[in-house]
N, C-alpha and C. Protein backbone atom coordinates (compact mmCIF):
# COMPACT_ATOMS: atom_id res chain seq x y z
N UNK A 1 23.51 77.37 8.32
CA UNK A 1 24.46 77.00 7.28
C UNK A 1 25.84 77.59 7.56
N UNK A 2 26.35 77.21 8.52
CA UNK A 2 27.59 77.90 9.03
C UNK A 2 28.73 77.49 8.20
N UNK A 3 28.65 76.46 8.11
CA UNK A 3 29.61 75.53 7.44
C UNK A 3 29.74 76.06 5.99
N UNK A 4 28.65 76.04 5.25
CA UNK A 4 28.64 77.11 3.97
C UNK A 4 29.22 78.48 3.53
N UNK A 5 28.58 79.18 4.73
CA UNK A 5 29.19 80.20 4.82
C UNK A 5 30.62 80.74 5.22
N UNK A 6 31.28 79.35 5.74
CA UNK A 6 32.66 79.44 5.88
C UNK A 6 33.17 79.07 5.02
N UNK A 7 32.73 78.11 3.88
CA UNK A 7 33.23 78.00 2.60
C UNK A 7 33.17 79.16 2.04
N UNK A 8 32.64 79.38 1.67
CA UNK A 8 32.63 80.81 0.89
C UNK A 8 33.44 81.87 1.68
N UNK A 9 33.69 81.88 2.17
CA UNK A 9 34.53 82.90 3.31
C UNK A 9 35.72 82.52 2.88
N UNK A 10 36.20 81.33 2.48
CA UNK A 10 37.88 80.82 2.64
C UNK A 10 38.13 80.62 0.86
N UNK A 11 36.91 81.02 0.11
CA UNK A 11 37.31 80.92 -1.61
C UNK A 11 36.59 80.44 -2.16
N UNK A 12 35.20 79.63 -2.00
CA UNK A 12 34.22 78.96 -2.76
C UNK A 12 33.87 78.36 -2.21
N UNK A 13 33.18 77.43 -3.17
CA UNK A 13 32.21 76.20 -2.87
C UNK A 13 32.97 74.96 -2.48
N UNK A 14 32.07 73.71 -1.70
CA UNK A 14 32.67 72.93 -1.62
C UNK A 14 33.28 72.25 -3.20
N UNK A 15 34.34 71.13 -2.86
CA UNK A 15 34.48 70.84 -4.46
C UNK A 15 34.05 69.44 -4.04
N UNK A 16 33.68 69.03 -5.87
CA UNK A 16 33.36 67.50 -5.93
C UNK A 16 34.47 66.47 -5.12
N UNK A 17 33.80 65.76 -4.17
CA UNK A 17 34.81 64.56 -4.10
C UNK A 17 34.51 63.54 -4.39
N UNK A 18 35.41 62.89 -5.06
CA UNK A 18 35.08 61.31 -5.49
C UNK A 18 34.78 60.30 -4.16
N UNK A 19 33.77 59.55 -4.09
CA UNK A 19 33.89 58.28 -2.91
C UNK A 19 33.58 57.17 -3.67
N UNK A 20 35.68 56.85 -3.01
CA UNK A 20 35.82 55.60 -3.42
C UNK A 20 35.20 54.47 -3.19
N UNK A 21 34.62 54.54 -2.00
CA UNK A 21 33.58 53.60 -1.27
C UNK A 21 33.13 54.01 0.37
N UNK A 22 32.29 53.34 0.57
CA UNK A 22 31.28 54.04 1.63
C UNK A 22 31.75 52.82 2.63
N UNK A 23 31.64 53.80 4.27
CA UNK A 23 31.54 52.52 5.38
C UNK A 23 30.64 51.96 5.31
N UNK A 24 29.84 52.27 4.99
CA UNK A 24 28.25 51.35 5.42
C UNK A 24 27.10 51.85 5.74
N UNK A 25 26.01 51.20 5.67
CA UNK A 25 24.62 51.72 6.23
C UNK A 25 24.67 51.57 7.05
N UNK A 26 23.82 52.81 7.71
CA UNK A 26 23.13 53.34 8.81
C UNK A 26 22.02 52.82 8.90
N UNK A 27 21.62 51.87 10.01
CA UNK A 27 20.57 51.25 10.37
C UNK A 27 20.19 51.83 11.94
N UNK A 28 18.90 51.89 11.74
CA UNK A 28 18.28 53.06 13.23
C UNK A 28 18.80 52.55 14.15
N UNK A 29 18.76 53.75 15.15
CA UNK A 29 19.03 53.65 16.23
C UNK A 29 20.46 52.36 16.49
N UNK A 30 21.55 52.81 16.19
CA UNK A 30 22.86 52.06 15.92
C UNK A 30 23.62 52.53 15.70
N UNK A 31 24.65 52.68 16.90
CA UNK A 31 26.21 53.31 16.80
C UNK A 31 26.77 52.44 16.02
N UNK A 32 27.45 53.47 14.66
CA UNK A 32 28.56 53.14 14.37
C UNK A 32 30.01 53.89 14.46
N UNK A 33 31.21 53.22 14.42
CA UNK A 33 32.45 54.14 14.20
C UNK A 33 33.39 53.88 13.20
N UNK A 34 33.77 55.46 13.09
CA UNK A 34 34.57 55.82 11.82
C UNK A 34 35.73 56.57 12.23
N UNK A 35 36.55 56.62 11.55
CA UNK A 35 37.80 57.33 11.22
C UNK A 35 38.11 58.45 10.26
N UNK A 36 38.27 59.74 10.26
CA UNK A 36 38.95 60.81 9.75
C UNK A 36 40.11 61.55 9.28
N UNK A 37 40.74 61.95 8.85
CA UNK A 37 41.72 62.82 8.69
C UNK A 37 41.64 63.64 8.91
N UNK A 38 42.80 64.74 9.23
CA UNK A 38 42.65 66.05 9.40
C UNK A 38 42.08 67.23 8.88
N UNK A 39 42.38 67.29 7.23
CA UNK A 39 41.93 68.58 6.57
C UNK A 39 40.81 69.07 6.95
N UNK A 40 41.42 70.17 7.20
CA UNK A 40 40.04 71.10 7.98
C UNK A 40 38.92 71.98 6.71
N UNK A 41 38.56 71.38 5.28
CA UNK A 41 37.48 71.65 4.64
C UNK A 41 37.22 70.73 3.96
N UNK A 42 35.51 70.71 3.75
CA UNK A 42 35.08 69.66 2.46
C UNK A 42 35.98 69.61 1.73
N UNK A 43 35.52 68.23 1.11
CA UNK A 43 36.68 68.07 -0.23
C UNK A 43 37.90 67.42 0.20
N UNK A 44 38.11 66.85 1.12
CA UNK A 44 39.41 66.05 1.38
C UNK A 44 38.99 64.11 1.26
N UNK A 45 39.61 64.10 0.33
CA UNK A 45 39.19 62.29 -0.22
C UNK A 45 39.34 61.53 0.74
N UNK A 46 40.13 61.89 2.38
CA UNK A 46 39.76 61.26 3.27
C UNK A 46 38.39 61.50 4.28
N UNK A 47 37.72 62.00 3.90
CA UNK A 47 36.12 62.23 4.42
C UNK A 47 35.51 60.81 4.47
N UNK A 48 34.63 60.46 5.58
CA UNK A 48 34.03 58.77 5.67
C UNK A 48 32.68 59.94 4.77
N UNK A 49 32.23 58.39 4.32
CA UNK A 49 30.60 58.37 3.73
C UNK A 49 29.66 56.91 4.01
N UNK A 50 28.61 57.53 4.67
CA UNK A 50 27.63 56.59 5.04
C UNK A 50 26.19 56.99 4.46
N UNK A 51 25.34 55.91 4.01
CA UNK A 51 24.28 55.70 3.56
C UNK A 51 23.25 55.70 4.53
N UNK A 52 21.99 55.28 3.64
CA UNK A 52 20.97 55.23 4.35
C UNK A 52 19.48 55.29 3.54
N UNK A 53 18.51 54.59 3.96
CA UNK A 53 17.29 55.40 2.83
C UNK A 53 16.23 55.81 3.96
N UNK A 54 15.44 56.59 2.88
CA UNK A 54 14.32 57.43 4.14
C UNK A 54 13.06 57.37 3.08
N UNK A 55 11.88 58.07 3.47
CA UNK A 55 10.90 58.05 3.12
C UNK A 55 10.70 59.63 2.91
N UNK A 56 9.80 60.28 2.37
CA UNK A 56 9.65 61.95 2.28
C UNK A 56 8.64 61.82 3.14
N UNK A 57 9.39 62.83 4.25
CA UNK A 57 8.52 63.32 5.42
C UNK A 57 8.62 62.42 6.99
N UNK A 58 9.54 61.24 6.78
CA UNK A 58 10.02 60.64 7.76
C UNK A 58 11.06 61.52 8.40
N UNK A 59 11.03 61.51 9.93
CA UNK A 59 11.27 62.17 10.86
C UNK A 59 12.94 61.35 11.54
N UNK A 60 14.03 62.25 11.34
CA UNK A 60 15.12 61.16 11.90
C UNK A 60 15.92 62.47 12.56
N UNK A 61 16.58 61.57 13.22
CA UNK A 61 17.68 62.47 14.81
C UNK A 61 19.35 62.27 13.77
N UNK A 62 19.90 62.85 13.32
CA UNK A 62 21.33 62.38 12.79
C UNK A 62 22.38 63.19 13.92
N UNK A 63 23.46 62.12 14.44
CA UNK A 63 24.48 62.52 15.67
C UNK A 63 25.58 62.19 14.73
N UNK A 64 26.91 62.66 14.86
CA UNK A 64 28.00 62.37 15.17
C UNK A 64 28.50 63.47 16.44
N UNK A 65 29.01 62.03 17.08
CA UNK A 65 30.20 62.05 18.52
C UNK A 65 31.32 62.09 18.34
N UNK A 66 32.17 63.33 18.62
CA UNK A 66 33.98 62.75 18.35
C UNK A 66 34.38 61.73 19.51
N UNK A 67 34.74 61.12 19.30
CA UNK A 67 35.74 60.06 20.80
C UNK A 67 36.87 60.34 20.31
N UNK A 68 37.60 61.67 19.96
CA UNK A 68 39.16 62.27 20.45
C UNK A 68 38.40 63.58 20.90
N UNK A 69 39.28 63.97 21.37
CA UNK A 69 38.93 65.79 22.26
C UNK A 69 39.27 66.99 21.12
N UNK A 70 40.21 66.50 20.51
CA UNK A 70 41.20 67.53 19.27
C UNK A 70 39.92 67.83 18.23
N UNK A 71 39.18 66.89 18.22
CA UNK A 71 38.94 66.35 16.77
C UNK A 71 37.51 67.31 16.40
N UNK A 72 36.98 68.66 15.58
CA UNK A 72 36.17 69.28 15.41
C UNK A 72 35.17 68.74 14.49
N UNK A 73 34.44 67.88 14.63
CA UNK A 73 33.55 66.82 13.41
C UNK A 73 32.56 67.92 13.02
N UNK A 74 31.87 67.77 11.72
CA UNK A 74 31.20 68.32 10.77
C UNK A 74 30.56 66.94 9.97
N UNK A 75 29.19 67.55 9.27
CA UNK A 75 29.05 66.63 8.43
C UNK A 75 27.49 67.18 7.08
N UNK A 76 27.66 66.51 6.14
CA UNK A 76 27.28 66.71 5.09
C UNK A 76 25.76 65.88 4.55
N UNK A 77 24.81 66.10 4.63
CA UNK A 77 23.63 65.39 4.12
C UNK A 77 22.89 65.42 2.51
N UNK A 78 23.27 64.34 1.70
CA UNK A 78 22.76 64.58 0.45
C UNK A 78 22.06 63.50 0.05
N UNK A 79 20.78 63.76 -1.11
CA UNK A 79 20.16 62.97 -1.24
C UNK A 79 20.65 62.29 -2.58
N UNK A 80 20.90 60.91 -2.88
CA UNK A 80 21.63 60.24 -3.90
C UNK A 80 22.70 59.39 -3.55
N UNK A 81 22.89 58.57 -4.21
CA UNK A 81 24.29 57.51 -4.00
C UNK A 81 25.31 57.60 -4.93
N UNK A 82 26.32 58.13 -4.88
CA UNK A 82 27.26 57.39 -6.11
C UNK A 82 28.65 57.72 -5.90
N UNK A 83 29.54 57.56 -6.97
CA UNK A 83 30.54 57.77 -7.17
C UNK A 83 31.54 58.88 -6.85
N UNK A 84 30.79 59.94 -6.51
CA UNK A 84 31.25 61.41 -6.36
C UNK A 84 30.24 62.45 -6.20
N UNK A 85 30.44 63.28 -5.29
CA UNK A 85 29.47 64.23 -4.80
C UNK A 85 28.57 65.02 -5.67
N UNK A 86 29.39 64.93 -6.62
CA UNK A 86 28.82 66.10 -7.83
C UNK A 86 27.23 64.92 -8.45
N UNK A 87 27.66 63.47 -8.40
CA UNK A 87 26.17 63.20 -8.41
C UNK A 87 25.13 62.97 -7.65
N UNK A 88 25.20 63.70 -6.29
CA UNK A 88 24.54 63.83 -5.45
C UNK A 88 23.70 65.36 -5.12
N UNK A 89 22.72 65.42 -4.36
CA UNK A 89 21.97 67.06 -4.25
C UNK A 89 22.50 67.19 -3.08
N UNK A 90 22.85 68.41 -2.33
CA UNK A 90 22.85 68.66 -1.04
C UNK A 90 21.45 69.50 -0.39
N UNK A 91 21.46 68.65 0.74
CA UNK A 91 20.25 68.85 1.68
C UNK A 91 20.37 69.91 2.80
N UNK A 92 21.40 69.70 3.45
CA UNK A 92 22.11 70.54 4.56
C UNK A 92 23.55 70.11 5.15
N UNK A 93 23.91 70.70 6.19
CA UNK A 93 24.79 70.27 6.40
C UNK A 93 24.55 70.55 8.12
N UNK A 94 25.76 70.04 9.18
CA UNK A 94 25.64 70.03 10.56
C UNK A 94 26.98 70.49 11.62
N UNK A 95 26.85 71.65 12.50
CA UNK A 95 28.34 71.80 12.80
C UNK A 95 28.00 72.48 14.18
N UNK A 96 28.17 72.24 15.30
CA UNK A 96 28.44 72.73 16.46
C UNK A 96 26.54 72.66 17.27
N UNK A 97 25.62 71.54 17.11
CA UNK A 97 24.68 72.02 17.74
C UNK A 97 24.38 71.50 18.97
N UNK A 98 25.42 70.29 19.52
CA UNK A 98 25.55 70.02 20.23
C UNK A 98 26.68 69.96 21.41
N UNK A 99 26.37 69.80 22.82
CA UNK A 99 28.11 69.58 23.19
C UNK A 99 28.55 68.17 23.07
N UNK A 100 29.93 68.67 23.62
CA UNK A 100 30.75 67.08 23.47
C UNK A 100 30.52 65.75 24.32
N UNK A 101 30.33 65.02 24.56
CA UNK A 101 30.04 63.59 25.14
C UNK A 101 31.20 63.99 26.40
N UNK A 102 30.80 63.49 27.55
CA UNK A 102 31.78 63.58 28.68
C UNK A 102 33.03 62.66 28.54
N UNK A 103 33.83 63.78 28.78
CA UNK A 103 35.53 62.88 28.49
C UNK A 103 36.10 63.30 27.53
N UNK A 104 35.16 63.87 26.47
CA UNK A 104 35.92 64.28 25.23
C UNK A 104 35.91 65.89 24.99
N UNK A 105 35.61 66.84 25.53
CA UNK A 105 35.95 68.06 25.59
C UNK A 105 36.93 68.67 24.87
N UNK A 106 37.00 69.64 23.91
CA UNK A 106 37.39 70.27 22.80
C UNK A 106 37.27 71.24 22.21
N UNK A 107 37.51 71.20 21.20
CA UNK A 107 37.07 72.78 20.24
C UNK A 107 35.49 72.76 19.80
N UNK A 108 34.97 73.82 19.86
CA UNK A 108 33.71 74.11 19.26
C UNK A 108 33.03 72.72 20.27
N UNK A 109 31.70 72.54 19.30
CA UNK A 109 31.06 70.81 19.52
C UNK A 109 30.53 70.33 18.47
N UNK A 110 29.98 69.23 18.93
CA UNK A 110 29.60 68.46 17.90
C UNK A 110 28.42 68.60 17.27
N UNK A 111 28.19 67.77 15.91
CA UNK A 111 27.42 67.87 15.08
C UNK A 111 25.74 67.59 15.07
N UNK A 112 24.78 67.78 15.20
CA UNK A 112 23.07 67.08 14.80
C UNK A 112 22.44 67.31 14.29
N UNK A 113 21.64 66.29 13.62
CA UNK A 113 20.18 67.22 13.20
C UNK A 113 18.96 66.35 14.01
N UNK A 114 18.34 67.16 14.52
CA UNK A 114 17.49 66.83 15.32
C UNK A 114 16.29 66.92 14.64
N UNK A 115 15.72 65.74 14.44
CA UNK A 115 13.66 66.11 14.22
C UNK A 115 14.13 66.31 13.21
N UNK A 116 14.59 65.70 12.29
CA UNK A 116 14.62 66.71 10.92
C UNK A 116 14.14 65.81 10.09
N UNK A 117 12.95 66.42 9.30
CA UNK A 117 12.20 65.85 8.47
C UNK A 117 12.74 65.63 6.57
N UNK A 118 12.71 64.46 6.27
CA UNK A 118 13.25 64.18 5.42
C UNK A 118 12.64 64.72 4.03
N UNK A 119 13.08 65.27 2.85
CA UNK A 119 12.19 65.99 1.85
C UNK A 119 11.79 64.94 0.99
N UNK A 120 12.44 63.74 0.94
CA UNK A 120 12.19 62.56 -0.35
C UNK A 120 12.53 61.75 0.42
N UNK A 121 12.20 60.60 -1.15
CA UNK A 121 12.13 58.96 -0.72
C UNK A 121 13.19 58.34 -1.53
N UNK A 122 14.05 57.59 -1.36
CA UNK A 122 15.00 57.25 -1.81
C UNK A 122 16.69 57.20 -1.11
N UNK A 123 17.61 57.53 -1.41
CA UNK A 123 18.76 56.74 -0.83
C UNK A 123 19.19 58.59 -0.43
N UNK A 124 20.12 58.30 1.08
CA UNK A 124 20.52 59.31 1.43
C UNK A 124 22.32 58.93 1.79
N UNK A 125 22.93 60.38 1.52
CA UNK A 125 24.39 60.04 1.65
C UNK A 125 24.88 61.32 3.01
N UNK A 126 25.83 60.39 4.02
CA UNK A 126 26.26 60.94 4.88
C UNK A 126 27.68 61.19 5.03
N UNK A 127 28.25 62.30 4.42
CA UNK A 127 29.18 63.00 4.73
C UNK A 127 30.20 63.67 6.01
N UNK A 128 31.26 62.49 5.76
CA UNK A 128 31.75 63.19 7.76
C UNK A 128 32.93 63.53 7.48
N UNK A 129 33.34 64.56 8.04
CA UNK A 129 34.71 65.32 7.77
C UNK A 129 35.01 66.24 9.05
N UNK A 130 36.18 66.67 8.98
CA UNK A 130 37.12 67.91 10.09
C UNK A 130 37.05 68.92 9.54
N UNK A 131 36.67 69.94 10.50
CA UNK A 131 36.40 71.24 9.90
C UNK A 131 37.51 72.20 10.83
N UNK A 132 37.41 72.41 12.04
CA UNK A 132 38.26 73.07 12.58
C UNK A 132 39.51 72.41 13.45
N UNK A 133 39.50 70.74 13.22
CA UNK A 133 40.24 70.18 14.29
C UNK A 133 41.48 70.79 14.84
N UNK A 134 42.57 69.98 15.65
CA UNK A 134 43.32 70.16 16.08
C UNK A 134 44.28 68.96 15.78
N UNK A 135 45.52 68.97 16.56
CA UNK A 135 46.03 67.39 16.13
C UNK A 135 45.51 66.16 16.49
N UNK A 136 46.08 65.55 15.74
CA UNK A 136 44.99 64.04 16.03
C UNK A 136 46.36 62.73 16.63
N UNK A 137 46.07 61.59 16.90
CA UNK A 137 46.45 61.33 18.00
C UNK A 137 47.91 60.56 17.14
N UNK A 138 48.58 59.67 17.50
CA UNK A 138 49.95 59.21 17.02
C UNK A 138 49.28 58.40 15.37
N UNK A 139 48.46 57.75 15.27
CA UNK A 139 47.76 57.34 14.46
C UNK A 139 47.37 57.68 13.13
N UNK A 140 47.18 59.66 13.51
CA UNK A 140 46.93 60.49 12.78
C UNK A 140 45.67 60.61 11.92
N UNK A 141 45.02 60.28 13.21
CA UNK A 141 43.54 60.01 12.48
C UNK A 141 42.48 60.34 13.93
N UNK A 142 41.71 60.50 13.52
CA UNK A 142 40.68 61.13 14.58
C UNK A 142 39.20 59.97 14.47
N UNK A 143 38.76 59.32 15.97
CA UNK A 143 37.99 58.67 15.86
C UNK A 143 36.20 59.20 16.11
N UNK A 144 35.31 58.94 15.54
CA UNK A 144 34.18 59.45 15.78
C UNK A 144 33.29 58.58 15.69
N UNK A 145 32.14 58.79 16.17
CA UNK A 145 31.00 57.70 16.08
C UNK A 145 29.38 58.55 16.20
N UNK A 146 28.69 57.84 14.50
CA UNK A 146 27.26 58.51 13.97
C UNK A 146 26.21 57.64 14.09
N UNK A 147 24.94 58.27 14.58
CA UNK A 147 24.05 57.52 15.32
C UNK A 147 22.78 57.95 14.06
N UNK A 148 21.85 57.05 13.58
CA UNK A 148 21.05 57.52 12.57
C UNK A 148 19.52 57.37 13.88
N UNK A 149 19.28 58.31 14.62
CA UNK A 149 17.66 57.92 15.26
C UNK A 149 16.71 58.14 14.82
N UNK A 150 15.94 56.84 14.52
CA UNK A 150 14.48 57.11 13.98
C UNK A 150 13.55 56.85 15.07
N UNK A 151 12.12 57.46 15.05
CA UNK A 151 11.57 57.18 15.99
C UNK A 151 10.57 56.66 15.73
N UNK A 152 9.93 55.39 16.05
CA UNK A 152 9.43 54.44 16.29
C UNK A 152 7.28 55.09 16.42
N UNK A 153 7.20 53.96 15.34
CA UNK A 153 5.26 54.68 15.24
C UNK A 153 4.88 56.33 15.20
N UNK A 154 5.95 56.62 14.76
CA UNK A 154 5.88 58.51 14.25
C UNK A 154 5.98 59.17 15.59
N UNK A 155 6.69 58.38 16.48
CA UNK A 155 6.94 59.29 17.63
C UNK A 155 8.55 60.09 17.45
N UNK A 156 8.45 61.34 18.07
CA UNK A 156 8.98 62.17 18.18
C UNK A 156 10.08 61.75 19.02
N UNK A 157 11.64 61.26 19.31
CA UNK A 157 12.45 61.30 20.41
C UNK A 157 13.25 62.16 20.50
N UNK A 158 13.86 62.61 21.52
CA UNK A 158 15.04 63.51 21.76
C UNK A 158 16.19 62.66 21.97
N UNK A 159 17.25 63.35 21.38
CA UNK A 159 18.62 62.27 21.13
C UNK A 159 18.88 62.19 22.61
N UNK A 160 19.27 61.09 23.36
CA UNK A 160 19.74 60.37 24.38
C UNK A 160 21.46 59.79 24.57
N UNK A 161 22.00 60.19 24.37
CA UNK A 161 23.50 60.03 24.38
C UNK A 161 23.79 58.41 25.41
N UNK A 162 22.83 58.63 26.41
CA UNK A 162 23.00 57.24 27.34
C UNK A 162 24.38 57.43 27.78
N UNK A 163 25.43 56.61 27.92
CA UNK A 163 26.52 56.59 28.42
C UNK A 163 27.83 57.18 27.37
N UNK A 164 27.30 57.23 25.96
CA UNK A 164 28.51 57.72 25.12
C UNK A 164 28.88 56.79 24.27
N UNK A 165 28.43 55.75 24.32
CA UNK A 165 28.83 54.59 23.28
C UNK A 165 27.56 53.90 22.77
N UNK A 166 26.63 54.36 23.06
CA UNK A 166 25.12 53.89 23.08
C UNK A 166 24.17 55.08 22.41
N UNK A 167 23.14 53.94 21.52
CA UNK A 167 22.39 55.15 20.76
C UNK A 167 21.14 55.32 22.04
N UNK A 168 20.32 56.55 21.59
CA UNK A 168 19.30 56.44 22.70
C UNK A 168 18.07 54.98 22.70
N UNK A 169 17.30 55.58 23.82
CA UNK A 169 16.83 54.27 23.80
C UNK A 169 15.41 54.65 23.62
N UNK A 170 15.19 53.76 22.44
CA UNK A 170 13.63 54.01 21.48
C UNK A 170 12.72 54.07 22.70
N UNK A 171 11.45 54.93 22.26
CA UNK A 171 10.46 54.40 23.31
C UNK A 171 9.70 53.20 23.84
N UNK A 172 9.20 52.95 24.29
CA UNK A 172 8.51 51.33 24.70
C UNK A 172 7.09 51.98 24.03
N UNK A 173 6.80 50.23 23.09
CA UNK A 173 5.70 50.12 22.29
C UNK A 173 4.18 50.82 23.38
N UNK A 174 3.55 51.21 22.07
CA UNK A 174 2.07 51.62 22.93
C UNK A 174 1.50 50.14 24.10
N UNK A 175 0.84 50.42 25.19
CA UNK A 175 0.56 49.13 25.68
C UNK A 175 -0.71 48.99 25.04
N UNK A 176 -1.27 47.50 25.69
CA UNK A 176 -2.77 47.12 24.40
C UNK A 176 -3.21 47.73 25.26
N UNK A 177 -4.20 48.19 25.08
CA UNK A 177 -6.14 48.52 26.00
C UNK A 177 -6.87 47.58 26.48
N UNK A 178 -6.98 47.49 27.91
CA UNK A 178 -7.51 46.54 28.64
C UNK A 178 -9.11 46.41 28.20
N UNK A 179 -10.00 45.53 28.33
CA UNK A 179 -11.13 45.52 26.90
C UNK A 179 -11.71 46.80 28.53
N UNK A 180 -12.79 47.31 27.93
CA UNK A 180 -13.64 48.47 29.00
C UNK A 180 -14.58 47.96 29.65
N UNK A 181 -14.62 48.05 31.06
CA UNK A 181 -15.31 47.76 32.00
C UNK A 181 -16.80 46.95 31.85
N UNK A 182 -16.98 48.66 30.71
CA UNK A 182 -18.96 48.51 30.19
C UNK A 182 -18.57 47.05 29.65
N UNK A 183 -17.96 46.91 28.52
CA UNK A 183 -17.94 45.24 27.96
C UNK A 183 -18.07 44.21 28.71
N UNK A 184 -17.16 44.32 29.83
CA UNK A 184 -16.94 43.44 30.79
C UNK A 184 -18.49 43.10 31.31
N UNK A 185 -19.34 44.64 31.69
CA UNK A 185 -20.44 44.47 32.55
C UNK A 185 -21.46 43.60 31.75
N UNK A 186 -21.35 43.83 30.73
CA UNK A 186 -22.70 43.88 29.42
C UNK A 186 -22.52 42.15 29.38
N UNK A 187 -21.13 41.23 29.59
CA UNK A 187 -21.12 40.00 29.00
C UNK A 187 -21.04 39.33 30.37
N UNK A 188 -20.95 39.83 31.45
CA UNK A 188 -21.32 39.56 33.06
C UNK A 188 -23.18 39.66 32.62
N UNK A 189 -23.60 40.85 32.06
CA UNK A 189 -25.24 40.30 32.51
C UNK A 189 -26.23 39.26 31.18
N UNK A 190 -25.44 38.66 30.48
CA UNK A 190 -25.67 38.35 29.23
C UNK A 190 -25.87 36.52 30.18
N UNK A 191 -24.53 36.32 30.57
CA UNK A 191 -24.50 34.87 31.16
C UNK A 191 -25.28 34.48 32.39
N UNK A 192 -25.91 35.61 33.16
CA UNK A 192 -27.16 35.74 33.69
C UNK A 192 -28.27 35.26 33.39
N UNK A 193 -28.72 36.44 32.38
CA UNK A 193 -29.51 35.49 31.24
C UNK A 193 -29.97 34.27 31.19
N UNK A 194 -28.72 33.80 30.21
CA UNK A 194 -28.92 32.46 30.13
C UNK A 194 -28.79 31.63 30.98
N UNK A 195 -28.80 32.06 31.85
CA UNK A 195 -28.64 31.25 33.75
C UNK A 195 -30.07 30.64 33.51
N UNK A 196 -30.90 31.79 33.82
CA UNK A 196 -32.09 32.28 34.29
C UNK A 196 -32.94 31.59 33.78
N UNK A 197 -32.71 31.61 31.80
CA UNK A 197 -33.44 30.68 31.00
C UNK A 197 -33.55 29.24 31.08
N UNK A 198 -32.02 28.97 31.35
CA UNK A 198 -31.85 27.33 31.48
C UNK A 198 -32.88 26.75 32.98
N UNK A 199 -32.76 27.44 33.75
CA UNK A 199 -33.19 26.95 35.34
C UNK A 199 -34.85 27.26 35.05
N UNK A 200 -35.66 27.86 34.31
CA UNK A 200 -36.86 28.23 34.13
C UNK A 200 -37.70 26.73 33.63
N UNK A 201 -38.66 26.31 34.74
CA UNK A 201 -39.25 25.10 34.55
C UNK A 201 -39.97 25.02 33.00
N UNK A 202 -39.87 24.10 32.22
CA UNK A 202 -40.27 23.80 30.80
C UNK A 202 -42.10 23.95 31.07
């Protein structure tokens, strides 16, 4: 809880922010990108917010990637949808557990939660903001991109970055089971059999 504890370090708690509206759902395994502002703590009404729903006890990978170098991303996990944070619970939060994507090299790194098992069922809210950035580019805005990975038949994946613009790549389905030999043998001596019976003089 680093991120917490630096709140409280600089004067309190995070404060309520209103969201005016959300980019969008997070659908597995699917880069999306967003845009930021600078302020370097929760609570700045330019923070993106993205959705999502989960199940209690479903297993998901959450990434954000900065694609600027300046840009120190952080982010916020709560369970609830609405209008403003204050009607939402907070779950955790994410700040430096990964490094940066090649090319983009910077302050601190970036954000994940890996394997992290979900506590409920119902709608989840994703919180993305600047925590320590630097300047951001003529634009004045800092670009990033959050990857929601779920893994496929309760398998376990490790986040896969792939080339940097790409979510990882799910595992390949179980293959079927070729039927077993013994079966094979048992319906090889069955048509024997009835070889044997048919050719047997009446």
């Amino acid at each position: 809880m680093l991120v917490q504890q630096w709140l409280f370090a600089c004067g309190g708690v995070a404060q309520a922010v209103p969201i005016a509206s959300y980019e969008g759902r997070l659908d597995p395994n699917v880069p999306y990108f967003g845009q930021i502002s600078k302020p370097s703590r929760t609570g700045s009404p330019h923070d993106d917010f993205w959705w999502f729903t989960g199940n209690a006890g479903d297993v998901i990978t959450l990434t954000v990637n900065r694609l600027e170098a300046a840009l120190d991303p952080a982010f916020t996990l709560y369970t609830g949808f609405g209008s403003d944070t204050s009607s939402l619970s907070f779950v955790t939060d994410a700040d430096d557990e990964i490094p940066q994507l090649p090319g983009f090299a910077g302050p601190f790194d970036d954000p994940q939660l890996l394997n992290f098992t979900l506590p409920a069922t119902g709608h989840y809210t994703v919180q993305v903001w600047s925590f320590l950035s630097g300047s951001p580019g003529a634009d004045g805005v800092f670009d990033y991109q959050i990857t929601l990975g779920t893994p496929p038949t309760g398998e376990v994946l490790p986040h896969q970055p792939g080339n940097g613009l790409q979510p990882g790549v799910p595992a390949p389905p179980p293959a079927v089971p070729e039927p077993a030999t013994v079966t094979l043998f048992g319906l090889g001596l069955a048509g024997l059999m009835v070889c044997r019976l048919m050719r047997r003089p009446a």
